[in-house]
N, C-alpha and C. Protein backbone atom coordinates (compact mmCIF):
# COMPACT_ATOMS: atom_id res chain seq x y z
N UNK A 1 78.06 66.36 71.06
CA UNK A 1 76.81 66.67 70.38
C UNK A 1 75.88 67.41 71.34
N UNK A 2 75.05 67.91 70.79
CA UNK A 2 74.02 68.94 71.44
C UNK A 2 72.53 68.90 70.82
N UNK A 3 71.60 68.89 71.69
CA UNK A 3 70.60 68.57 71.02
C UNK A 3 69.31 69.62 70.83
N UNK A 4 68.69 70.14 69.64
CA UNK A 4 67.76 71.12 70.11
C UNK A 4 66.30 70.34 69.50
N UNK A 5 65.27 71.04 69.64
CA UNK A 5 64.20 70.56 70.24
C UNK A 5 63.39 70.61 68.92
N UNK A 6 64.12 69.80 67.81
CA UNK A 6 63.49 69.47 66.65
C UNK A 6 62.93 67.98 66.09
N UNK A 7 62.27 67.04 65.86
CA UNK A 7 62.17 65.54 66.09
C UNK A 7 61.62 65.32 64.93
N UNK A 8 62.22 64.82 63.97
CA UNK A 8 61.59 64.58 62.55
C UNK A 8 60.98 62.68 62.38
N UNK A 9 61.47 62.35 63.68
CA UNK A 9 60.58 60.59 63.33
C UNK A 9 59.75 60.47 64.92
N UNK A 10 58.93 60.11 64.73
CA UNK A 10 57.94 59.95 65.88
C UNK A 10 56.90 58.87 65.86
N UNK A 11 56.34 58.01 66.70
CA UNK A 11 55.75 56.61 66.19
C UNK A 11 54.91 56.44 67.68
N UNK A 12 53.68 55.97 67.43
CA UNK A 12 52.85 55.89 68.55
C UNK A 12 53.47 53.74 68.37
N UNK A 13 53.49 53.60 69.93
CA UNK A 13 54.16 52.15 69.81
C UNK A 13 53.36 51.35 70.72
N UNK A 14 51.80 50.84 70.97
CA UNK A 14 51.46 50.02 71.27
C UNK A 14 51.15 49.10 70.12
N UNK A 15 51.72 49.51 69.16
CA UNK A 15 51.41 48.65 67.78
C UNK A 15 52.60 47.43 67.80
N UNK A 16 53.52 48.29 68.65
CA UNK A 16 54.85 46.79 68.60
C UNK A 16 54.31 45.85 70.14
N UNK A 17 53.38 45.59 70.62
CA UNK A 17 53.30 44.69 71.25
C UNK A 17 52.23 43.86 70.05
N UNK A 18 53.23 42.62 70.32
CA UNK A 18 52.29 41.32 69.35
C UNK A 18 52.37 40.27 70.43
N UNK A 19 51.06 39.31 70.46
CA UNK A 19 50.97 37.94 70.99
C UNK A 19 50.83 37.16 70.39
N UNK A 20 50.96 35.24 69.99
CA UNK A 20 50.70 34.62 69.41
C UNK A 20 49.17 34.67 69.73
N UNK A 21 48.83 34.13 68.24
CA UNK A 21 47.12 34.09 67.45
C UNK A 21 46.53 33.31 68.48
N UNK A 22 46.58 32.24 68.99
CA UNK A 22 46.35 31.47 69.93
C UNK A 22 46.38 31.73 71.08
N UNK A 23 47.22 32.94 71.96
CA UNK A 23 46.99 33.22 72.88
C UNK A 23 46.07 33.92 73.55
N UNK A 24 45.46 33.54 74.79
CA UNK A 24 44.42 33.77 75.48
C UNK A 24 44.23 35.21 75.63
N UNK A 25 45.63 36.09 75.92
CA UNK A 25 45.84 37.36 76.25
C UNK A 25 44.92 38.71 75.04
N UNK A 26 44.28 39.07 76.07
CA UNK A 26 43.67 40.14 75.06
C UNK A 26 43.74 41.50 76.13
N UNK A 27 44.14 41.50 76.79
CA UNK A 27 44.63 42.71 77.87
C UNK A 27 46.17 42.99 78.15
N UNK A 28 46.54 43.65 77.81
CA UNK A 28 48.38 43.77 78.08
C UNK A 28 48.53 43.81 79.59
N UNK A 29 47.92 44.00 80.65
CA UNK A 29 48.29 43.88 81.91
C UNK A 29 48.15 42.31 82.14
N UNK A 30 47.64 41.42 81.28
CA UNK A 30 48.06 39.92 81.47
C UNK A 30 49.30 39.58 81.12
N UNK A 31 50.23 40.90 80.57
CA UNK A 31 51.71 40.26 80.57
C UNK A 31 52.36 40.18 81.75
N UNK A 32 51.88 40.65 83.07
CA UNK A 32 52.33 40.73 84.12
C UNK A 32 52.86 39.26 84.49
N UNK A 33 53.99 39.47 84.67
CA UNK A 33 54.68 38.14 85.71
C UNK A 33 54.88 36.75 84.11
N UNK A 34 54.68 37.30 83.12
CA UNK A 34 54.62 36.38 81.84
C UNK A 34 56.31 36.78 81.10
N UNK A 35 56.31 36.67 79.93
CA UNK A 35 57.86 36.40 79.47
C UNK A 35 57.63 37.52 77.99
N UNK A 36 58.55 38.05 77.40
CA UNK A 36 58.87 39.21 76.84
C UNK A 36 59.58 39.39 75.92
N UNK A 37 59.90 38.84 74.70
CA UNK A 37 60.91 39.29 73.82
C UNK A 37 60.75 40.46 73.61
N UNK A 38 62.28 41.16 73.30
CA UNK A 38 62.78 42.80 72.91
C UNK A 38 63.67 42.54 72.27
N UNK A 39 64.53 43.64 71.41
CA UNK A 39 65.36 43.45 70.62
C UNK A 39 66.26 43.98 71.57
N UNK A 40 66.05 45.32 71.92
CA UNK A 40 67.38 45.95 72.77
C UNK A 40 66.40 46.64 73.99
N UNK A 41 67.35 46.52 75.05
CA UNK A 41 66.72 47.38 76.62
C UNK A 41 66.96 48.82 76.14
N UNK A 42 68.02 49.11 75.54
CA UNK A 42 67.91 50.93 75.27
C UNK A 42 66.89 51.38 74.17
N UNK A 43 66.69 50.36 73.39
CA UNK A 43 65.86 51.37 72.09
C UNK A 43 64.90 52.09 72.46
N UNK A 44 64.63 53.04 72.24
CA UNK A 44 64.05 54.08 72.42
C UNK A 44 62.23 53.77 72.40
N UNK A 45 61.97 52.76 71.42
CA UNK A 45 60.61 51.92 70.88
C UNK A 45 60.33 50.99 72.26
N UNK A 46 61.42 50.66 72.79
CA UNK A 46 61.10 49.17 73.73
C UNK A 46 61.73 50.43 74.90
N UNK A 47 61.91 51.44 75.13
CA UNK A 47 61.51 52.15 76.66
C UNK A 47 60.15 52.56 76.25
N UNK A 48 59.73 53.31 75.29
CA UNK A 48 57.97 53.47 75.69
C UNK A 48 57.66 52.33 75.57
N UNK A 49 57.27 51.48 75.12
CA UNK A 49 56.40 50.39 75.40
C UNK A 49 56.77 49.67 77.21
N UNK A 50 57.71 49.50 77.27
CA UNK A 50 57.92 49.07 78.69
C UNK A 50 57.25 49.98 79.87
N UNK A 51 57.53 51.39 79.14
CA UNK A 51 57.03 53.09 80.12
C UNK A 51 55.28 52.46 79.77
N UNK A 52 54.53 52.10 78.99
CA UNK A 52 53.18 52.55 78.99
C UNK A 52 52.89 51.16 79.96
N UNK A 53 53.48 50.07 79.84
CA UNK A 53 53.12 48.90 80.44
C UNK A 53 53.16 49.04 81.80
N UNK A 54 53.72 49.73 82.20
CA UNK A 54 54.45 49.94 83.45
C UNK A 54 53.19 51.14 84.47
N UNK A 55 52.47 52.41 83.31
CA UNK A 55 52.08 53.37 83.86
C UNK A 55 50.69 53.39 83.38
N UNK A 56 50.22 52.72 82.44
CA UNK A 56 48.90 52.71 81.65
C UNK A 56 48.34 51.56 81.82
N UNK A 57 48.89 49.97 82.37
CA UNK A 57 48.53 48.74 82.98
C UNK A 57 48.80 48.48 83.99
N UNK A 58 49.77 49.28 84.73
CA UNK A 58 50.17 48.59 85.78
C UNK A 58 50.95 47.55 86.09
N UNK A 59 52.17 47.27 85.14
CA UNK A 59 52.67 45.98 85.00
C UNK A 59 53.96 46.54 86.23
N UNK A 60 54.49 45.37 87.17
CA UNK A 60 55.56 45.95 87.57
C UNK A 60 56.59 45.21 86.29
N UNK A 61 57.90 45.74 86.23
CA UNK A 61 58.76 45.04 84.95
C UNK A 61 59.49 44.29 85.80
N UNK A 62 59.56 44.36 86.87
CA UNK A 62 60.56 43.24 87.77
C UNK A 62 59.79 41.79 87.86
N UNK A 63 58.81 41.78 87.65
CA UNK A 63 58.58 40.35 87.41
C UNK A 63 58.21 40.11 86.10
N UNK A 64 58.12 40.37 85.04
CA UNK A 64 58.55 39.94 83.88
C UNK A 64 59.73 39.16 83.07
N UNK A 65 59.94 38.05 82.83
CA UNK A 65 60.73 37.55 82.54
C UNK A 65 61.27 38.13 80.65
N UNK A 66 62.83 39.00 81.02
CA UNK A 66 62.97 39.39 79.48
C UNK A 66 63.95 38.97 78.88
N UNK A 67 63.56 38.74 77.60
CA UNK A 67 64.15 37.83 76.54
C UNK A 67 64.94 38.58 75.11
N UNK A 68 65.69 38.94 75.27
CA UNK A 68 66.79 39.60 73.90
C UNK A 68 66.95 38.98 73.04
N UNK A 69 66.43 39.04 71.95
CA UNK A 69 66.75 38.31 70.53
C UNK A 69 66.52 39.13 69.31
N UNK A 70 67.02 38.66 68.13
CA UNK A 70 66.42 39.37 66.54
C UNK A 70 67.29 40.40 66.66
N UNK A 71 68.57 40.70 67.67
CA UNK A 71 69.19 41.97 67.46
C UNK A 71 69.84 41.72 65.68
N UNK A 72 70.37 41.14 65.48
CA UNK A 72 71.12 40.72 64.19
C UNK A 72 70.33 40.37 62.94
N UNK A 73 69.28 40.54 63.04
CA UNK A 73 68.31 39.58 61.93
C UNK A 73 67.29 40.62 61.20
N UNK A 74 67.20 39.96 59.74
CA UNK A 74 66.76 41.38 59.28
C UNK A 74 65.29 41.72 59.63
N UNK A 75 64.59 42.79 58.88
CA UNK A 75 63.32 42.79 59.37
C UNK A 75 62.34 42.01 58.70
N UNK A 76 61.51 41.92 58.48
CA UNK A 76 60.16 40.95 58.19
C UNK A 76 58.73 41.94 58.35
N UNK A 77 57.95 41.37 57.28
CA UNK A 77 56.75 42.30 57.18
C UNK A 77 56.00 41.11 58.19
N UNK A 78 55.11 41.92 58.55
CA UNK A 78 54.61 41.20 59.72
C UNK A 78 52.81 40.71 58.70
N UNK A 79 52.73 39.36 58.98
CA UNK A 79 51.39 39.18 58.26
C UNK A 79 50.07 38.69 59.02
N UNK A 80 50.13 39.26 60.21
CA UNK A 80 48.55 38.90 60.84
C UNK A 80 48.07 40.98 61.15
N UNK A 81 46.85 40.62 61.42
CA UNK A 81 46.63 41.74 61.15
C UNK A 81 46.30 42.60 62.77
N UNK A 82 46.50 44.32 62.37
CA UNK A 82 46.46 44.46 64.11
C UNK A 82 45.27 45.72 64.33
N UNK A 83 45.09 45.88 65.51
CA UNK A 83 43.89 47.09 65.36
C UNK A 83 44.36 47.80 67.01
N UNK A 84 45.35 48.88 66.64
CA UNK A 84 45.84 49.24 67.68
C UNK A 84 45.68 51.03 67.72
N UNK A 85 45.15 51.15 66.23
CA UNK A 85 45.22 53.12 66.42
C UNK A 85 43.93 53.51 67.35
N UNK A 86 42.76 52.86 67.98
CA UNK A 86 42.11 53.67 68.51
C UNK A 86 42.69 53.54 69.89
N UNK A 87 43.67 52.27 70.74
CA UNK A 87 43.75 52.33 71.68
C UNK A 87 45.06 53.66 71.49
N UNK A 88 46.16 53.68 70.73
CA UNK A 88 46.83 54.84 70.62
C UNK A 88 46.43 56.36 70.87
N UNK A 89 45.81 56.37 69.63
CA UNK A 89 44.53 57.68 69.80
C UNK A 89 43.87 57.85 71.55
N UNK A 90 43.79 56.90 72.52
CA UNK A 90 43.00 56.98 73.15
C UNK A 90 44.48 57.85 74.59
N UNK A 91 45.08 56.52 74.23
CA UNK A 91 46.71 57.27 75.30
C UNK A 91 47.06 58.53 74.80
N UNK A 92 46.97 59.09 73.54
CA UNK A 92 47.27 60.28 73.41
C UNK A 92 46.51 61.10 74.40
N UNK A 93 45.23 60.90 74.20
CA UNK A 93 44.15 61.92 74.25
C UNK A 93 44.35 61.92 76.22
N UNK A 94 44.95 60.68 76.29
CA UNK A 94 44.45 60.73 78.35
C UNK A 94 45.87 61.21 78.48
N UNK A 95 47.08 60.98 78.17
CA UNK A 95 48.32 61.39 78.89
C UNK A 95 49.26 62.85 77.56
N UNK A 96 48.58 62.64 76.31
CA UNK A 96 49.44 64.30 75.61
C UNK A 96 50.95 63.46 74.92
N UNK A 97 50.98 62.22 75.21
CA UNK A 97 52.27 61.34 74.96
C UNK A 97 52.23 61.24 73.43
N UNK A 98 53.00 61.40 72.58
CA UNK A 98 53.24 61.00 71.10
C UNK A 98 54.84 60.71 71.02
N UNK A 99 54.97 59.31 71.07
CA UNK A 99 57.01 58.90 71.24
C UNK A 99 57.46 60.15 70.18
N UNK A 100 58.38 60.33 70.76
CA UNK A 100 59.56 60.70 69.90
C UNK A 100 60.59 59.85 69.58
N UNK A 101 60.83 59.73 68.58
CA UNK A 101 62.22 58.32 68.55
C UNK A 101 63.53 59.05 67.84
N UNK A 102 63.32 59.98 67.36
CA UNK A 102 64.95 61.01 67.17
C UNK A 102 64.79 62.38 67.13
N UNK A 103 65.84 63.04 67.19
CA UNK A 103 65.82 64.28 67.76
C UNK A 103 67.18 64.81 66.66
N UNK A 104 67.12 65.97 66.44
CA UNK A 104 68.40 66.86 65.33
C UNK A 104 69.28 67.52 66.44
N UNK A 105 70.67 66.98 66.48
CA UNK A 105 71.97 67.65 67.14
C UNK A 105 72.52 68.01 66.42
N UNK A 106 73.45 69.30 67.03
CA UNK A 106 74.49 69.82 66.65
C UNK A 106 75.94 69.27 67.00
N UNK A 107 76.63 69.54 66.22
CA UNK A 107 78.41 69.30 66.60
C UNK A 107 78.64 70.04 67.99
N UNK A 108 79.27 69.39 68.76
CA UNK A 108 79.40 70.36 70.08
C UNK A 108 80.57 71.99 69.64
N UNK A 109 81.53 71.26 68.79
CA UNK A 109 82.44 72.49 68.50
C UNK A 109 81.76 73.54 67.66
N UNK A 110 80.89 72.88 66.39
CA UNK A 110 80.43 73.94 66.02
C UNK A 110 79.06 74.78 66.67
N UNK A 111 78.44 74.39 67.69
CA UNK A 111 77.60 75.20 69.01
C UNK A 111 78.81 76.06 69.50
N UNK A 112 79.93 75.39 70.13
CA UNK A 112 80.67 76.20 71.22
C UNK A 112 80.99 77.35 70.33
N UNK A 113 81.74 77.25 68.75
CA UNK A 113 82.12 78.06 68.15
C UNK A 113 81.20 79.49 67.65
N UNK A 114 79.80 79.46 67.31
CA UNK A 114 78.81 79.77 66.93
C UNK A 114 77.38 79.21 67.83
N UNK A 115 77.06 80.04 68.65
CA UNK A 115 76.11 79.13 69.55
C UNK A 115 74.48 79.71 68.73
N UNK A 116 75.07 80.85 67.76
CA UNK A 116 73.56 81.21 67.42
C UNK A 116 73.12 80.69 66.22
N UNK A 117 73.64 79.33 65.84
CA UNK A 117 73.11 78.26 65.17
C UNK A 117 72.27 77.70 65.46
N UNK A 118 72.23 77.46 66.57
CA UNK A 118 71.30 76.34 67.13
C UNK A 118 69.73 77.05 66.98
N UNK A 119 69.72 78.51 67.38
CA UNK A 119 68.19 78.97 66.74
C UNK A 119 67.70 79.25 65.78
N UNK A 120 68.60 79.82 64.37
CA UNK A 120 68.83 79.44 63.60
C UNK A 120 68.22 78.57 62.66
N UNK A 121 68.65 77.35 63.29
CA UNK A 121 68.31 76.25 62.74
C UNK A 121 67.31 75.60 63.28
N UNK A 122 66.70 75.36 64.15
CA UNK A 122 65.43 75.50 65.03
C UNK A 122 64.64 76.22 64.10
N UNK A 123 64.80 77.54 63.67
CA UNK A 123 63.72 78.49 63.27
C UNK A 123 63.63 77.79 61.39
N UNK A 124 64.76 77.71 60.96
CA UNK A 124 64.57 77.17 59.84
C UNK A 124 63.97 75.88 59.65
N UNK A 125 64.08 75.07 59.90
CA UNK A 125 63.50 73.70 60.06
C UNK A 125 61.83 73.84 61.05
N UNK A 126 61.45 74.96 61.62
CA UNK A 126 60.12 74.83 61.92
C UNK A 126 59.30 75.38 60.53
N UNK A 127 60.33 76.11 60.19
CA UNK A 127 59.75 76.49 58.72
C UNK A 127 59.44 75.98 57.59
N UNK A 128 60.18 75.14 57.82
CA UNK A 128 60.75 73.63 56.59
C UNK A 128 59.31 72.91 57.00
N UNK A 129 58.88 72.44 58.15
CA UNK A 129 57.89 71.85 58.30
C UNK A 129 56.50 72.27 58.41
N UNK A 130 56.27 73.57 58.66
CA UNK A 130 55.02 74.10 58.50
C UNK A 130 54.66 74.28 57.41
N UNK A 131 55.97 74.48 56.04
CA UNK A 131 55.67 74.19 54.62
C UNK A 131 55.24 72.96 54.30
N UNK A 132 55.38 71.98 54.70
CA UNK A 132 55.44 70.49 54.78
C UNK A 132 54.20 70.11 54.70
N UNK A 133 53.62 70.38 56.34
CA UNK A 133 52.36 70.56 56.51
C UNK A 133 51.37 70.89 55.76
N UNK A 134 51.67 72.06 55.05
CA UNK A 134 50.58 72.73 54.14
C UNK A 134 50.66 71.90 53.28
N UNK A 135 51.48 71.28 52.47
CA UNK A 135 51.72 71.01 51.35
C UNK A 135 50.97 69.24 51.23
N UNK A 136 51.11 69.04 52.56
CA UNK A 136 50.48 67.98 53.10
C UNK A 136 49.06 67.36 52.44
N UNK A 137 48.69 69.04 53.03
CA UNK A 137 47.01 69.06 53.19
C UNK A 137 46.32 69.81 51.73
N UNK A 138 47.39 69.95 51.07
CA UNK A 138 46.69 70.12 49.43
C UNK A 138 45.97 69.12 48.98
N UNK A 139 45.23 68.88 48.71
CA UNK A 139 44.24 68.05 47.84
C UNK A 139 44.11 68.45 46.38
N UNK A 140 44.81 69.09 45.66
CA UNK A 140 45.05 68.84 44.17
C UNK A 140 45.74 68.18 43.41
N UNK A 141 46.88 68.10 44.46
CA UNK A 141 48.55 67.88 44.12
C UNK A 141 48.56 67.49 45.23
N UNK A 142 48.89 65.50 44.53
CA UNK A 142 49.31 64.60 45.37
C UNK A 142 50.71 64.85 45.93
N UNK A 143 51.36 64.93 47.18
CA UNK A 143 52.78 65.64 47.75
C UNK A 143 53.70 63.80 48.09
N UNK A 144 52.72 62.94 48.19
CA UNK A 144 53.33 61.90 48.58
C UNK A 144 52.54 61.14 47.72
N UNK A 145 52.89 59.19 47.77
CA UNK A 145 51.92 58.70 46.60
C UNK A 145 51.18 57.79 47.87
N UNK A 146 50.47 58.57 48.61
CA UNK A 146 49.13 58.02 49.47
C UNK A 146 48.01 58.45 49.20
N UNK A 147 46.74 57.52 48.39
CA UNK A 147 45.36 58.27 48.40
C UNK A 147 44.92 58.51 49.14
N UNK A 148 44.46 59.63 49.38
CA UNK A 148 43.76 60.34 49.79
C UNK A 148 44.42 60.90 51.47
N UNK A 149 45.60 61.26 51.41
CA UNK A 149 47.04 61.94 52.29
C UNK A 149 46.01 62.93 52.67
N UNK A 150 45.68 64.09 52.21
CA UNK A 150 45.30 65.11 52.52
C UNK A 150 44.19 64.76 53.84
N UNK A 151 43.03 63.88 53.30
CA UNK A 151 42.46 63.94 54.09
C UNK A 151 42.73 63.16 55.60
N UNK A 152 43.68 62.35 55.50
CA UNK A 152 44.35 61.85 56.78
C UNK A 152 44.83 62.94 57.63
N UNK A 153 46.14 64.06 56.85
CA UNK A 153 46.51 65.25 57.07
C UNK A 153 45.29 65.78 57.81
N UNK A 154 44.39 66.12 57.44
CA UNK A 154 42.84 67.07 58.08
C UNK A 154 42.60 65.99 59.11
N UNK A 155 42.82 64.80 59.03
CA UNK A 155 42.20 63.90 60.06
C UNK A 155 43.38 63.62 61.32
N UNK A 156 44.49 64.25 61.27
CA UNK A 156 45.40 63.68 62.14
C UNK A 156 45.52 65.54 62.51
N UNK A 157 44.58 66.92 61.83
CA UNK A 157 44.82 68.09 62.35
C UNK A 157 43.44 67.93 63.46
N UNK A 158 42.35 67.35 63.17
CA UNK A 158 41.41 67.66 64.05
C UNK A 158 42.19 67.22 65.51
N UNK A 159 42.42 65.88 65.43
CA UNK A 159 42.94 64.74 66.21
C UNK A 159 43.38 65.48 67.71
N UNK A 160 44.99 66.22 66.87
CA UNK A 160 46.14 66.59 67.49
C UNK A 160 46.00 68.25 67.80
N UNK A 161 45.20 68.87 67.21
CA UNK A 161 45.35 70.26 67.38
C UNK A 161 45.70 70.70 66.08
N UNK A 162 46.16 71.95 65.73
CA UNK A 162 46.45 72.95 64.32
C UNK A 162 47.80 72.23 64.07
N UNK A 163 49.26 71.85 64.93
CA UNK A 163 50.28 71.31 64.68
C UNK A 163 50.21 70.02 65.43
N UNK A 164 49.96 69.18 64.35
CA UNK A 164 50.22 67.39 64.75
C UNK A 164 51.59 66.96 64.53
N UNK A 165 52.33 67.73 64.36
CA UNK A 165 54.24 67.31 64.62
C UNK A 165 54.82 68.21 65.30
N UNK A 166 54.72 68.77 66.20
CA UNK A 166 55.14 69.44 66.92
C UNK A 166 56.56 69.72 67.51
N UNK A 167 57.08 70.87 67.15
CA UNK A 167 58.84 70.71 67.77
C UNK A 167 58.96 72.12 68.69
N UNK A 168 60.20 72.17 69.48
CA UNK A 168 59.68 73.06 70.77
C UNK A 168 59.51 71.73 72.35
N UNK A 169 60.09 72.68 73.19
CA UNK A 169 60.31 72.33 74.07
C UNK A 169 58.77 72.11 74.65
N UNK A 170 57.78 73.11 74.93
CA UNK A 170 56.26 73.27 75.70
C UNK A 170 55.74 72.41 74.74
N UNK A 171 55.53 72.80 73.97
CA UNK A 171 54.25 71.13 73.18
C UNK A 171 54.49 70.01 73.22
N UNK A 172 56.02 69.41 73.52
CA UNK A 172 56.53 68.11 73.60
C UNK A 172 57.01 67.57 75.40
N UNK A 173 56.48 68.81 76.07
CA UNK A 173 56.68 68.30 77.54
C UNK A 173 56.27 67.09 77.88
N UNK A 174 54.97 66.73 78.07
CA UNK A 174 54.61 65.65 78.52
C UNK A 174 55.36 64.26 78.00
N UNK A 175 55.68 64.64 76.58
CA UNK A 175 56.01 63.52 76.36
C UNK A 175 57.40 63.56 76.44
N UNK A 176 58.47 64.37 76.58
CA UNK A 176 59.61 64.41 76.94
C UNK A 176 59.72 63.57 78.51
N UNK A 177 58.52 64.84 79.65
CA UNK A 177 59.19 64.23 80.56
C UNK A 177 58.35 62.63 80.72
N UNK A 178 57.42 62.03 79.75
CA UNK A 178 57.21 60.56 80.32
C UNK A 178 58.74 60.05 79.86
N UNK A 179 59.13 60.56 79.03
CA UNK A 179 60.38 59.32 78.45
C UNK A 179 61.26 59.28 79.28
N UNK A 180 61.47 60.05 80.03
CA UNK A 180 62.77 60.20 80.81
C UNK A 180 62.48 60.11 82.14
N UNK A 181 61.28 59.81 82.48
CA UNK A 181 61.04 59.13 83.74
C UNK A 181 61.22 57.70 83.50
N UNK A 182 60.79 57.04 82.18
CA UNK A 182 60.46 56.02 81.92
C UNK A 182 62.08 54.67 81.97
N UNK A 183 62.74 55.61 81.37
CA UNK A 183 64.02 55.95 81.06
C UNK A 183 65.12 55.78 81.90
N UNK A 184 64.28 56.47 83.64
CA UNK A 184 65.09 56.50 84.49
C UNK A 184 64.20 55.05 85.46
N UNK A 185 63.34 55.03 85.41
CA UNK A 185 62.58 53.89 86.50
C UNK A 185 63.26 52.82 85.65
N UNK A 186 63.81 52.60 84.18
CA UNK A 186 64.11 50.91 83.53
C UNK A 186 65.49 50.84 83.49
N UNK A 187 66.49 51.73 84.41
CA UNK A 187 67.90 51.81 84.58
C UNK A 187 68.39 51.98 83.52
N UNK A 188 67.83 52.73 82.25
CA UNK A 188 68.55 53.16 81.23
C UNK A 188 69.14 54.71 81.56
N UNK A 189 68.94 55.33 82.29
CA UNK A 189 69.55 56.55 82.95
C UNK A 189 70.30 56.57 84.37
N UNK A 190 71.67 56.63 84.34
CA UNK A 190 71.60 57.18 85.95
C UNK A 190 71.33 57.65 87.16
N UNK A 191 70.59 58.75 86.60
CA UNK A 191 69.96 59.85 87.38
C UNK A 191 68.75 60.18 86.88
N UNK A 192 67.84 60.56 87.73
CA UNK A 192 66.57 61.09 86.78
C UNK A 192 67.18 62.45 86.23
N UNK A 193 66.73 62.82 84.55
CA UNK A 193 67.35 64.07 83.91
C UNK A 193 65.83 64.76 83.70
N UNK A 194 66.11 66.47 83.92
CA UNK A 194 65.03 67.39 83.22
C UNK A 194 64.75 67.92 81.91
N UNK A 195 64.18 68.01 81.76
CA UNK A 195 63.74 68.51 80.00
C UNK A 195 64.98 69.31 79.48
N UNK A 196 64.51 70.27 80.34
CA UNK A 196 66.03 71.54 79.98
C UNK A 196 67.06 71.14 79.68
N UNK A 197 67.75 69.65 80.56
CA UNK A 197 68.99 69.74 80.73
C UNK A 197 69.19 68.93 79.07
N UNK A 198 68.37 68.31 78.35
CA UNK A 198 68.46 67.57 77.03
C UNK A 198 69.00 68.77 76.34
N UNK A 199 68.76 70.35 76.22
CA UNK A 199 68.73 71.25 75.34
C UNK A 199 69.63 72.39 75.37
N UNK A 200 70.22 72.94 74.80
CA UNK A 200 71.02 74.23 74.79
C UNK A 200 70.27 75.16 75.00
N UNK A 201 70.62 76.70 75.78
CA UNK A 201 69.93 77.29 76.36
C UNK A 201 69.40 78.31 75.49
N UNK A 202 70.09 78.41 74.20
CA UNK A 202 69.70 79.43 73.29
C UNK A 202 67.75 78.99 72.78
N UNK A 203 68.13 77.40 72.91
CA UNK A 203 66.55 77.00 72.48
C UNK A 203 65.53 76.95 73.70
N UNK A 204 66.19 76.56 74.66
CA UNK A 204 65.13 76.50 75.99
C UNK A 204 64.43 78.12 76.15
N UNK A 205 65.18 79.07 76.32
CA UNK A 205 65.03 80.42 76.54
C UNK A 205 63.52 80.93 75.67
N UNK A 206 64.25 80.59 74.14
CA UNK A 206 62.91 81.03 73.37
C UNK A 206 61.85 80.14 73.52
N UNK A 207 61.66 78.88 74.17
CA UNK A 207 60.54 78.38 74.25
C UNK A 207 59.85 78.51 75.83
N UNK A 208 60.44 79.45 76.00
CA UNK A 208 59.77 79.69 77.35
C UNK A 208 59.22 81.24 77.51
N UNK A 209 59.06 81.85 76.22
CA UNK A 209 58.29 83.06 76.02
C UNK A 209 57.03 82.77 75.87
């Protein structure tokens, strides 16, 4: 597989840290040296959250005691209530970070066979979504069944800039390379890896005009 620099699910994740109602903790750098359930060390959700704890509190993760469970078990709506988008909003605004949690690959044979797919399809799917976008921000014609979408749409364009989903190698740097530092400091990587090396060169090239 081969991957180019398109990301159709993306999730700001200080919303998945929860404490019991009763607990004293109202600062996440009081998890320091405290205990941790996760579902999995690779998921992609539990490396940023470990990456922001680590670079935005100061937690070291070596003294954290961590706890693996719920891999098997279904999900559950969660019923206490949380107030986590302004501290989100706020990490955006200081570090440019918005997770990415998947990314669109190609078949490696059909790249090797045809490598000028990969821009291609890059170019089509930025297209696919800038229609998206617009269609978003109509306010006549509901596009999804959320009241009042549009104006969230206008409220998540002031926020983020003209493109608040952004695909492309340069608009997603920062947050590429936090993940893969993050990635590499929690021994989910071998080696520390570079942006580039995630991408085929047909896509790196054009995003570096």
């Amino acid at each position: 597989m081969v991957g180019i620099p398109v990301f159709p699910s993306r999730a700001f994740r200080h919303s998945a840290l929860f404490v019991r109602e009763d607990d004293p903790i109202e600062d996440p750098a009081r998890l320091a040296g405290g205990r941790i359930g996760i579902p999995e060390w690779t998921q992609t959700a539990t490396v940023y959250v470990r990456g922001f704890l680590a670079e935005q509190y100061g937690i070291d993760l070596t003294t954290v005691s961590w706890v693996q469970g719920g891999v098997n078990e279904p999900g559950r709506v969660e019923g206490i209530p949380i107030d986590h988008r302004a501290v989100e909003a706020a990490h955006h605004r200081e570090t440019g970070i918005f997770p990415i949690m998947h990314l669109i690959a190609l078949r490696g044979d059909v790249y090797d066979r045809d490598p000028w797919v990969a821009m291609n399809l890059l170019t089509a799917l930025e297209e696919a979504k800038r229609r998206s976008l617009a269609r978003l921000s109509e306010a006549n014609t509901a596009r999804i069944p959320l009241p009042w979408a549009f104006s969230y749409a206008n409220e998540a364009r002031d926020t983020f800039g003209g493109d608040f989903w952004p695909y492309g190698i340069e608009p997603n740097r920062p947050t590429l390379q936090a993940f893969l530092r993050y990635a590499h400091d929690q021994g989910v990587t071998a080696r520390p890896l570079g942006v580039e090396e995630l991408f085929v060169p047909e896509v790196r090239e054009a995003y570096r005009i």
